[in-house]
PDB file of N, CA and C in Angstrom:
ATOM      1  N   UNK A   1       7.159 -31.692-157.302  1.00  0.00           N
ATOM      2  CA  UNK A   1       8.416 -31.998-156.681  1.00  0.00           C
ATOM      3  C   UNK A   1       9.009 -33.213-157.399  1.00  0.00           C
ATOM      4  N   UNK A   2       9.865 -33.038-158.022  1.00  0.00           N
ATOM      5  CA  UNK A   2      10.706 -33.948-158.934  1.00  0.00           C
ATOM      6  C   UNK A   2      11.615 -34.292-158.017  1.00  0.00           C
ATOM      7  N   UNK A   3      12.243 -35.786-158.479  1.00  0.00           N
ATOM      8  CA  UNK A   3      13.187 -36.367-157.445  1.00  0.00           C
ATOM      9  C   UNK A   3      14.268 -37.382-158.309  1.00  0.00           C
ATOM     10  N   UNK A   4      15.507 -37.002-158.294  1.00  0.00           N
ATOM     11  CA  UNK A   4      16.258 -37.586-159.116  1.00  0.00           C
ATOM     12  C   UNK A   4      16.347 -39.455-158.772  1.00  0.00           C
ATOM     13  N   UNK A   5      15.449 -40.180-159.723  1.00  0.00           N
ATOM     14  CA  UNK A   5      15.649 -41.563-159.004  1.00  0.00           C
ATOM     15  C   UNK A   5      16.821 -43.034-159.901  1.00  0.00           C
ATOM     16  N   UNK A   6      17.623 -41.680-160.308  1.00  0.00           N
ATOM     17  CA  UNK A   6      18.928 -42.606-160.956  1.00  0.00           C
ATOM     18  C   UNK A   6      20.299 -42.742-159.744  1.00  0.00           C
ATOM     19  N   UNK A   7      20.166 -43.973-159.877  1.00  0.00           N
ATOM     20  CA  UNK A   7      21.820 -44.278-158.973  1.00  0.00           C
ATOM     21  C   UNK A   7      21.986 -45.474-159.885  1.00  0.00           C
ATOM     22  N   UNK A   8      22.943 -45.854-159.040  1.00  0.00           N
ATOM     23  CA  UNK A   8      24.632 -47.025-159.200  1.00  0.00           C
ATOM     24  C   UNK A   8      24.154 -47.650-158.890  1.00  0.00           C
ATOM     25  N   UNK A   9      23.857 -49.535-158.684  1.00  0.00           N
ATOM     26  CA  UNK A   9      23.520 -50.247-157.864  1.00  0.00           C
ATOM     27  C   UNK A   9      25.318 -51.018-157.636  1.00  0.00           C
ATOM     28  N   UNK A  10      25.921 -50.440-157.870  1.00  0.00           N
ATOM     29  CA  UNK A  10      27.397 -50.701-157.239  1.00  0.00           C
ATOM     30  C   UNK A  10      27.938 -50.230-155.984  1.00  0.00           C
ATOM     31  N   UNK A  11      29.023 -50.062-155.376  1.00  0.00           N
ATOM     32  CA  UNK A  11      29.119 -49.883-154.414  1.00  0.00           C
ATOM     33  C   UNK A  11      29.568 -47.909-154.838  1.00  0.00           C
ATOM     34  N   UNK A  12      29.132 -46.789-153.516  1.00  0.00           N
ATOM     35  CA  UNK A  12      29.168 -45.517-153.938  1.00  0.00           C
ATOM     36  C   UNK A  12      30.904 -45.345-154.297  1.00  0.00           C
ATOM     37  N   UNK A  13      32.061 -45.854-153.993  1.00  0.00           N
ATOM     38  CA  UNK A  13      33.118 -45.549-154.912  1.00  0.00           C
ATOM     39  C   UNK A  13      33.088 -46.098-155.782  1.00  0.00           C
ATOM     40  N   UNK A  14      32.364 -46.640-157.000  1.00  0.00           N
ATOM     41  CA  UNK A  14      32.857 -47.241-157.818  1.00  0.00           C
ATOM     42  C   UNK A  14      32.959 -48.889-158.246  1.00  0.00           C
ATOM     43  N   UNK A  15      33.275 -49.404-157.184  1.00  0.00           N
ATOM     44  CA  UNK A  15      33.950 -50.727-157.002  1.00  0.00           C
ATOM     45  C   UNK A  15      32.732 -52.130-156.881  1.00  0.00           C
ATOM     46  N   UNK A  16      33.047 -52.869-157.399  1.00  0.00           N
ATOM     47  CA  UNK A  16      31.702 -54.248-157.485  1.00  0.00           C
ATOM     48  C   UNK A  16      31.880 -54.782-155.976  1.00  0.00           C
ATOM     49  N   UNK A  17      30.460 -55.245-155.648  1.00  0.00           N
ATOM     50  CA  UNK A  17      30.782 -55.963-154.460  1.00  0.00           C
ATOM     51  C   UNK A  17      31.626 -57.301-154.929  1.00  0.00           C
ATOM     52  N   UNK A  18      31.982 -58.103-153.918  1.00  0.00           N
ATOM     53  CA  UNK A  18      33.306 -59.089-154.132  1.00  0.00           C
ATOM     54  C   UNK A  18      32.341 -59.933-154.588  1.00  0.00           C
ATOM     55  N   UNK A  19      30.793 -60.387-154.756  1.00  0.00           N
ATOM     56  CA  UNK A  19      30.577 -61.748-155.304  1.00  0.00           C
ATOM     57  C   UNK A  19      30.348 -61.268-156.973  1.00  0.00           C
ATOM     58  N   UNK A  20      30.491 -59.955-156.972  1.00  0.00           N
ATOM     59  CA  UNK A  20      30.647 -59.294-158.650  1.00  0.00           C
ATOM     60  C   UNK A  20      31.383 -59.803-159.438  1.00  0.00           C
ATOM     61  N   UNK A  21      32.857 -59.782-158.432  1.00  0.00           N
ATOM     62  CA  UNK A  21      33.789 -60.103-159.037  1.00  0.00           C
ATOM     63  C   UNK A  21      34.226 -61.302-159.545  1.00  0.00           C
ATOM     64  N   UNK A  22      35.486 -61.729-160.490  1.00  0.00           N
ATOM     65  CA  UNK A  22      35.812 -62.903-161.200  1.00  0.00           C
ATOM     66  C   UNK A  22      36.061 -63.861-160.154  1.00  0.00           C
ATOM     67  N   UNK A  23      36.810 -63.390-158.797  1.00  0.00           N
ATOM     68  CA  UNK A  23      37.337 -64.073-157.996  1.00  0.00           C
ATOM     69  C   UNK A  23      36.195 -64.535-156.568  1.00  0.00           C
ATOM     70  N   UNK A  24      35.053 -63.383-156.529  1.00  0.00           N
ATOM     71  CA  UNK A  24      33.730 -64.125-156.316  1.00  0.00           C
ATOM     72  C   UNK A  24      32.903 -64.528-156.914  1.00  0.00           C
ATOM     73  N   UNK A  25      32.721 -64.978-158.091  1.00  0.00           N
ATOM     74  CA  UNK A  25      31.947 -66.378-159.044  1.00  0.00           C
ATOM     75  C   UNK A  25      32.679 -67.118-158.225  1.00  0.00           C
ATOM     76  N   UNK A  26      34.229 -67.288-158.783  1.00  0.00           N
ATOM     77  CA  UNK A  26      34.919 -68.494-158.574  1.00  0.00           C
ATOM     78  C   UNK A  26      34.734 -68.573-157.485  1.00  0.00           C
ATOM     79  N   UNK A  27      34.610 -68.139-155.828  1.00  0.00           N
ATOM     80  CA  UNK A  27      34.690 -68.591-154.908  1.00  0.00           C
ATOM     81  C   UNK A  27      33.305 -69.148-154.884  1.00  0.00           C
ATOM     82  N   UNK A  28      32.251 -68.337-154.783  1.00  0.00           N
ATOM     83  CA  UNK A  28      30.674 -68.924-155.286  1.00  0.00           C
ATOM     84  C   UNK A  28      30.555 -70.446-155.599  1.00  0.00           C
ATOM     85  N   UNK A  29      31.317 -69.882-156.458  1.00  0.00           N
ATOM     86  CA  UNK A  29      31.184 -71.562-157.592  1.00  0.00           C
ATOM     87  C   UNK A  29      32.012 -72.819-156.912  1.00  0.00           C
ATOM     88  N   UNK A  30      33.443 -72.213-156.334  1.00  0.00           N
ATOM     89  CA  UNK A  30      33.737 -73.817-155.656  1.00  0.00           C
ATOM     90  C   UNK A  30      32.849 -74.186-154.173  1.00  0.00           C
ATOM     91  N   UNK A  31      31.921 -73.113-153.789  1.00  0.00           N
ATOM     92  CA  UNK A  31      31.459 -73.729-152.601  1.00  0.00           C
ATOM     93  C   UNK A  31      30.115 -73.998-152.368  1.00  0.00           C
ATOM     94  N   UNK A  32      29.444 -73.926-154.139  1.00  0.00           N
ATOM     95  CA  UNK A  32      28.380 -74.363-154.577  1.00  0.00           C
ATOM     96  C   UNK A  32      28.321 -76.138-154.653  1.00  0.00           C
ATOM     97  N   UNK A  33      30.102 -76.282-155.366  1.00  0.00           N
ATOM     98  CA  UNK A  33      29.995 -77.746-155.601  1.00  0.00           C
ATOM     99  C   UNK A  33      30.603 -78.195-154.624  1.00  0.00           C
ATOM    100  N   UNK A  34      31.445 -77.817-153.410  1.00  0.00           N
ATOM    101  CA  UNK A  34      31.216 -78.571-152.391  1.00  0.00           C
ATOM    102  C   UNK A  34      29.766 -79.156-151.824  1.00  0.00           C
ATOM    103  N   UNK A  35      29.397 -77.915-151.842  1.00  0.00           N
ATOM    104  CA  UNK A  35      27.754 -78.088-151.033  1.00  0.00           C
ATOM    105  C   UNK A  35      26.895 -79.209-152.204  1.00  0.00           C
ATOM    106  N   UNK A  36      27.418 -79.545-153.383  1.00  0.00           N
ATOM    107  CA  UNK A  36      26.697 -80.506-154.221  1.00  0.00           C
ATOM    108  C   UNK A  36      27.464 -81.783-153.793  1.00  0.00           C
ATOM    109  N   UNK A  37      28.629 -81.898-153.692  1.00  0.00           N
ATOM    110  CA  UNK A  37      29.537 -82.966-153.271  1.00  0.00           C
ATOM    111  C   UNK A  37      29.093 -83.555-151.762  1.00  0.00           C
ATOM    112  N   UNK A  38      29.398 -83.008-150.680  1.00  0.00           N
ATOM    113  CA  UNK A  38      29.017 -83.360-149.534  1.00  0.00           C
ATOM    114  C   UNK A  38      26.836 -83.520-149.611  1.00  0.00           C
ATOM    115  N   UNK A  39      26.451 -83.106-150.056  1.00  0.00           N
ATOM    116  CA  UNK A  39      25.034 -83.534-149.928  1.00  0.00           C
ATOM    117  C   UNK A  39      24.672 -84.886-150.979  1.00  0.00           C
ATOM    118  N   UNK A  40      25.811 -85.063-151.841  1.00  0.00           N
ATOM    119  CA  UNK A  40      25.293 -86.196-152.636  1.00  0.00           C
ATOM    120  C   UNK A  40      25.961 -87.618-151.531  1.00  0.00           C
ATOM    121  N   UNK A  41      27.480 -87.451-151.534  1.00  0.00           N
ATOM    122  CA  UNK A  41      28.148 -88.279-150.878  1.00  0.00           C
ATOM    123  C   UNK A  41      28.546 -88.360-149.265  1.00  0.00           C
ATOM    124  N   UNK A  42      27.760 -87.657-149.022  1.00  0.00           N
ATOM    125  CA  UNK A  42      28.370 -87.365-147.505  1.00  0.00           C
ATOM    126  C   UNK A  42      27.261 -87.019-146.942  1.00  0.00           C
ATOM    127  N   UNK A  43      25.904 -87.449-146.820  1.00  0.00           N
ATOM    128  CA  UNK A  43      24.797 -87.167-146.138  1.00  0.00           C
ATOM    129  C   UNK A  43      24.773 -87.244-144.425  1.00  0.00           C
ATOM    130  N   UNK A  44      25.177 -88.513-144.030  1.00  0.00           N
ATOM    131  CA  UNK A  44      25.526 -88.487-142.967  1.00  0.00           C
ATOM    132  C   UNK A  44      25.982 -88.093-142.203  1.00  0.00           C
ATOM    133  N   UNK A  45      27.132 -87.379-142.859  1.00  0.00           N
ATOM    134  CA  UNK A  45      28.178 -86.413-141.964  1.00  0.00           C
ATOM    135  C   UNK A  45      27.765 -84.895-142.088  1.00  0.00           C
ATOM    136  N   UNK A  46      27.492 -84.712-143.036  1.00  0.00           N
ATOM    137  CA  UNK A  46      26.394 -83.270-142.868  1.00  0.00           C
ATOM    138  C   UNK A  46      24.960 -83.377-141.888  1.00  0.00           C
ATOM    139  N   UNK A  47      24.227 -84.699-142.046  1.00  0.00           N
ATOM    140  CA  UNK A  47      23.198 -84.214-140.946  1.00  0.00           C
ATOM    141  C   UNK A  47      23.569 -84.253-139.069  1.00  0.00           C
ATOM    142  N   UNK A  48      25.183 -85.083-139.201  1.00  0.00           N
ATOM    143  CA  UNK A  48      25.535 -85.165-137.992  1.00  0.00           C
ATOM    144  C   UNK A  48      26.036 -84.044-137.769  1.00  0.00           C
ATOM    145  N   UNK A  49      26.475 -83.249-138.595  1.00  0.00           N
ATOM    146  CA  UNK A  49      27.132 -81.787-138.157  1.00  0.00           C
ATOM    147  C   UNK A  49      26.066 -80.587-138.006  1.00  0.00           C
ATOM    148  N   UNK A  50      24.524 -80.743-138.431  1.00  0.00           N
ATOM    149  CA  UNK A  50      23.760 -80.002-138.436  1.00  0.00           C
ATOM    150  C   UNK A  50      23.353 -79.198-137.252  1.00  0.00           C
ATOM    151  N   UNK A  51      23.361 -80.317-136.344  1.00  0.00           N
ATOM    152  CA  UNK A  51      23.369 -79.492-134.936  1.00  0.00           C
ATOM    153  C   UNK A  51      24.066 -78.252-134.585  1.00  0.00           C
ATOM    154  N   UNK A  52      25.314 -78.496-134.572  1.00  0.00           N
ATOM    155  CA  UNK A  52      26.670 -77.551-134.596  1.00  0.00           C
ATOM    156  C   UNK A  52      26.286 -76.351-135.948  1.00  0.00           C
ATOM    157  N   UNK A  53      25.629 -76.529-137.078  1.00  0.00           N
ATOM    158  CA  UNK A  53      26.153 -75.588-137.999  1.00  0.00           C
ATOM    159  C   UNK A  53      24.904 -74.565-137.306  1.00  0.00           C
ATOM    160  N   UNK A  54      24.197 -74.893-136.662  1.00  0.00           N
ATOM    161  CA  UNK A  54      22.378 -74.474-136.450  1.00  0.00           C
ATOM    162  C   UNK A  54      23.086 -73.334-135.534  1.00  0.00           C
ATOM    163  N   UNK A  55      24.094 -73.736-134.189  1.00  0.00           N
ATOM    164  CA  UNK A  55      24.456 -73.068-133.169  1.00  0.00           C
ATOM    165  C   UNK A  55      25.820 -71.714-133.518  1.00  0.00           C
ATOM    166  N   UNK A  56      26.170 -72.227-134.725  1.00  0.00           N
ATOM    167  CA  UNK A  56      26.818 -71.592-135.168  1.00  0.00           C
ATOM    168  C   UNK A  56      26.555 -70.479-136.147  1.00  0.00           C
ATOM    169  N   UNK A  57      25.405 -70.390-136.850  1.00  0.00           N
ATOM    170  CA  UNK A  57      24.891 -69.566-137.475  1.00  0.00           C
ATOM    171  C   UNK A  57      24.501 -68.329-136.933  1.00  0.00           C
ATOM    172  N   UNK A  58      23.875 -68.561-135.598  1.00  0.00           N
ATOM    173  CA  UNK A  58      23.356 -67.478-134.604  1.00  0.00           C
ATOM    174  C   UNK A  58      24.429 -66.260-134.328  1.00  0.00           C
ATOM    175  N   UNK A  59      25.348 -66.568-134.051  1.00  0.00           N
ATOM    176  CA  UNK A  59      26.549 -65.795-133.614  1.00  0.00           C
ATOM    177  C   UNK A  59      27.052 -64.886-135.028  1.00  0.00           C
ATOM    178  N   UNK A  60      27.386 -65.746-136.002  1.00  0.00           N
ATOM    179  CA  UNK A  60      27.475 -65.271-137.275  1.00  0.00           C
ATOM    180  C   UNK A  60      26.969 -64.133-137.413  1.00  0.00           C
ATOM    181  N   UNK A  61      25.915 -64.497-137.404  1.00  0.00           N
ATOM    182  CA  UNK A  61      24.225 -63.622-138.215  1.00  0.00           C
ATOM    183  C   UNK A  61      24.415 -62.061-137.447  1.00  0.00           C
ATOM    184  N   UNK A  62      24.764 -62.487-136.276  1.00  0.00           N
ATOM    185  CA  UNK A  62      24.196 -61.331-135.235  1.00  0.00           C
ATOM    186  C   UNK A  62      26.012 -60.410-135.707  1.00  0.00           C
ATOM    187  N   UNK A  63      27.256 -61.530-136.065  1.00  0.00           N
ATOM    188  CA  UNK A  63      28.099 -60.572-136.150  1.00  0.00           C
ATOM    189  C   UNK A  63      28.028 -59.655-137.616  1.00  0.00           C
ATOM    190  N   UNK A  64      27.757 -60.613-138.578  1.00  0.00           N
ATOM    191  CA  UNK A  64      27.393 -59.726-139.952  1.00  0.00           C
ATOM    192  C   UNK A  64      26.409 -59.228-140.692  1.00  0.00           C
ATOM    193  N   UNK A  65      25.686 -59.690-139.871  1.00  0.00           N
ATOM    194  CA  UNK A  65      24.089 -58.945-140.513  1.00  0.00           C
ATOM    195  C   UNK A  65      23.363 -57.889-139.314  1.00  0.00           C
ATOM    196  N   UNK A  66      23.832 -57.034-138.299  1.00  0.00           N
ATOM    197  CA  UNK A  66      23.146 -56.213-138.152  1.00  0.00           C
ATOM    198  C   UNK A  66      23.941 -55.150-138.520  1.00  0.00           C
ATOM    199  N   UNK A  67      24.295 -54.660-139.358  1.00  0.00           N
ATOM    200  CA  UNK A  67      25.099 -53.353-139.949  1.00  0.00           C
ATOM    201  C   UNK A  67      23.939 -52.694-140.338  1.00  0.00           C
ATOM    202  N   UNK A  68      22.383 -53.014-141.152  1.00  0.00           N
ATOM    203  CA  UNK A  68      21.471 -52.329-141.232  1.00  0.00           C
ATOM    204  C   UNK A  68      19.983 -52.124-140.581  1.00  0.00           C
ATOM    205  N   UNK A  69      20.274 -52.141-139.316  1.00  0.00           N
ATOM    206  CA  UNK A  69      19.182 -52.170-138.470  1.00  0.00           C
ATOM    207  C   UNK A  69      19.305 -50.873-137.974  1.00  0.00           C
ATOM    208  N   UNK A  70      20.515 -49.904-137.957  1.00  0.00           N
ATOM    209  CA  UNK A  70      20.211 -48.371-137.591  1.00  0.00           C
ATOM    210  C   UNK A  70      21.158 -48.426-135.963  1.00  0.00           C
ATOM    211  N   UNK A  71      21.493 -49.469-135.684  1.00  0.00           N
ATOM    212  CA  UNK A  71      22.091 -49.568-134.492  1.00  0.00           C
ATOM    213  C   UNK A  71      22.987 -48.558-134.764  1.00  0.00           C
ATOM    214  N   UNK A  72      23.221 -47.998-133.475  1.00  0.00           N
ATOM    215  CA  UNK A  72      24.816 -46.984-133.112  1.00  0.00           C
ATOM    216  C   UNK A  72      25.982 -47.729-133.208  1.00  0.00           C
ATOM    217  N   UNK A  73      27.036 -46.917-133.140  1.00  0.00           N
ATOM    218  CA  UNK A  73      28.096 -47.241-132.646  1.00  0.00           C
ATOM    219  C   UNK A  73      29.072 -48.066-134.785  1.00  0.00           C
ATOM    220  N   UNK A  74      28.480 -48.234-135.558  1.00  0.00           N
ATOM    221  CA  UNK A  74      28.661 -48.561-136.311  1.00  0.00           C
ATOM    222  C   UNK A  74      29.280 -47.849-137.196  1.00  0.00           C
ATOM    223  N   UNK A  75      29.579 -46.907-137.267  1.00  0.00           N
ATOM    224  CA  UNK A  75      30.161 -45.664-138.461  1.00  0.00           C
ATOM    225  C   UNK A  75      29.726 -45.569-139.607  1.00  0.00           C
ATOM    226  N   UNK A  76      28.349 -45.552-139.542  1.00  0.00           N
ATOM    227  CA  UNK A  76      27.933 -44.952-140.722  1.00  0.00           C
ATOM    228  C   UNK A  76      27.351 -43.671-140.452  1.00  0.00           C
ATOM    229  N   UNK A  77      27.720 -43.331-140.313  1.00  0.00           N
ATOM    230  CA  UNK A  77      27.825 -41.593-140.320  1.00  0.00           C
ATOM    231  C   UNK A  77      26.099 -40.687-140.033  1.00  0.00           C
ATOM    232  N   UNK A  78      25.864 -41.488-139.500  1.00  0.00           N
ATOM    233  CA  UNK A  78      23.954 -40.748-138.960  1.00  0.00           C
ATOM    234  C   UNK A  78      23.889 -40.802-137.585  1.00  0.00           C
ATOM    235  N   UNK A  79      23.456 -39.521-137.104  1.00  0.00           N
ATOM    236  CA  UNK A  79      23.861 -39.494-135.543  1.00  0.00           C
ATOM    237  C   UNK A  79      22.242 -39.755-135.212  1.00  0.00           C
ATOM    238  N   UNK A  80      22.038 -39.882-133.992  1.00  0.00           N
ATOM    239  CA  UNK A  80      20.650 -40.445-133.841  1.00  0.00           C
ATOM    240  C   UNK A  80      19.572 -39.358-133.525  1.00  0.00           C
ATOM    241  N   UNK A  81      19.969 -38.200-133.446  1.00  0.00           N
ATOM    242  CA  UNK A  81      18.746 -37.031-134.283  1.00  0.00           C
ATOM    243  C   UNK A  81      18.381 -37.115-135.483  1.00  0.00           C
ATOM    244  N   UNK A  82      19.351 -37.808-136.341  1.00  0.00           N
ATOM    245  CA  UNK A  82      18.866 -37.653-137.845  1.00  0.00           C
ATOM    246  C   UNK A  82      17.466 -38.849-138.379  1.00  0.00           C
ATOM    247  N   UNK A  83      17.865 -40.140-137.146  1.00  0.00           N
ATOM    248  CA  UNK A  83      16.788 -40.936-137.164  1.00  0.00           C
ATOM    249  C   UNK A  83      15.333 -40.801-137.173  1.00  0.00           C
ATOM    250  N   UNK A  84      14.653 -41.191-137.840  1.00  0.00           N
ATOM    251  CA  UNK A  84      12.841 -40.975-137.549  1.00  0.00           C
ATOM    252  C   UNK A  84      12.853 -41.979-136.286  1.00  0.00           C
ATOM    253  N   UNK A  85      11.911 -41.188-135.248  1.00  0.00           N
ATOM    254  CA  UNK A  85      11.520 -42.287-134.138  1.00  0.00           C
ATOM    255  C   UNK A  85       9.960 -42.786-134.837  1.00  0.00           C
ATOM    256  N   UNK A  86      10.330 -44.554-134.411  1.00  0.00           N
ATOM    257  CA  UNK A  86       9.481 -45.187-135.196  1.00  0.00           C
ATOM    258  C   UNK A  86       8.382 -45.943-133.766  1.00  0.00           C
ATOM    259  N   UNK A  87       8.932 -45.359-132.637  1.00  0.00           N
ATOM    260  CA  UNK A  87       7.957 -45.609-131.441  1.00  0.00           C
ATOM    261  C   UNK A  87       6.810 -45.102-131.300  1.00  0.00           C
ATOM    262  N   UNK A  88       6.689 -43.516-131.367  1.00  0.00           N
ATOM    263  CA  UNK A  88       5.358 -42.963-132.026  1.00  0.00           C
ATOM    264  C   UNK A  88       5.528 -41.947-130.451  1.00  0.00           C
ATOM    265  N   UNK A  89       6.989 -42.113-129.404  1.00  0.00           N
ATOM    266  CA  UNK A  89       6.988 -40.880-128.338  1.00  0.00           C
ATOM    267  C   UNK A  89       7.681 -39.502-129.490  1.00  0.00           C
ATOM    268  N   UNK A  90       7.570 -38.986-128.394  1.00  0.00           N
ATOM    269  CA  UNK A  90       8.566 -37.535-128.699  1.00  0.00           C
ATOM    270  C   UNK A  90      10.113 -37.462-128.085  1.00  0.00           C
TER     271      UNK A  90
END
């Protein structure tokens, strides 16, 4: 059983993800040297804001990073028969 294991590591139309692109380096890149700027000169005010960035991350995370956990309701196009149950019922 042969299995074709060539793909794209681009996005399936075609298109680069945005940190591919010229205009994500450049964004990359200016908020690399902020983050070098404020940690050289501005220590203080970054560890006083740390609290806040800690409480703020949570919400984030949960809004843009569960797109691949298999959750419903998301539109990617797999209805939940097509899922393996990974509980081990029937």
């Amino acid at each position: 059983m042969m299995r074709d294991h060539t793909h794209n590591a681009s996005e399936p139309n075609g298109r680069l993800p945005w940190y591919r692109t010229w205009t994500g380096l450049a964004t990359l890149a200016v908020f690399a040297l902020a983050v070098l700027y404020l940690s050289l000169f501005h220590v203080t005010h970054v560890l006083d804001a740390l609290p806040l960035v800690l409480l703020l991350v949570c919400p984030l995370m949960h809004l843009f990073l569960h797109g691949g956990h298999g959750h419903g309701g998301h539109g990617n196009g797999t209805d939940s028969a097509d899922r393996t149950d990974k509980g081990g019922s029937p």
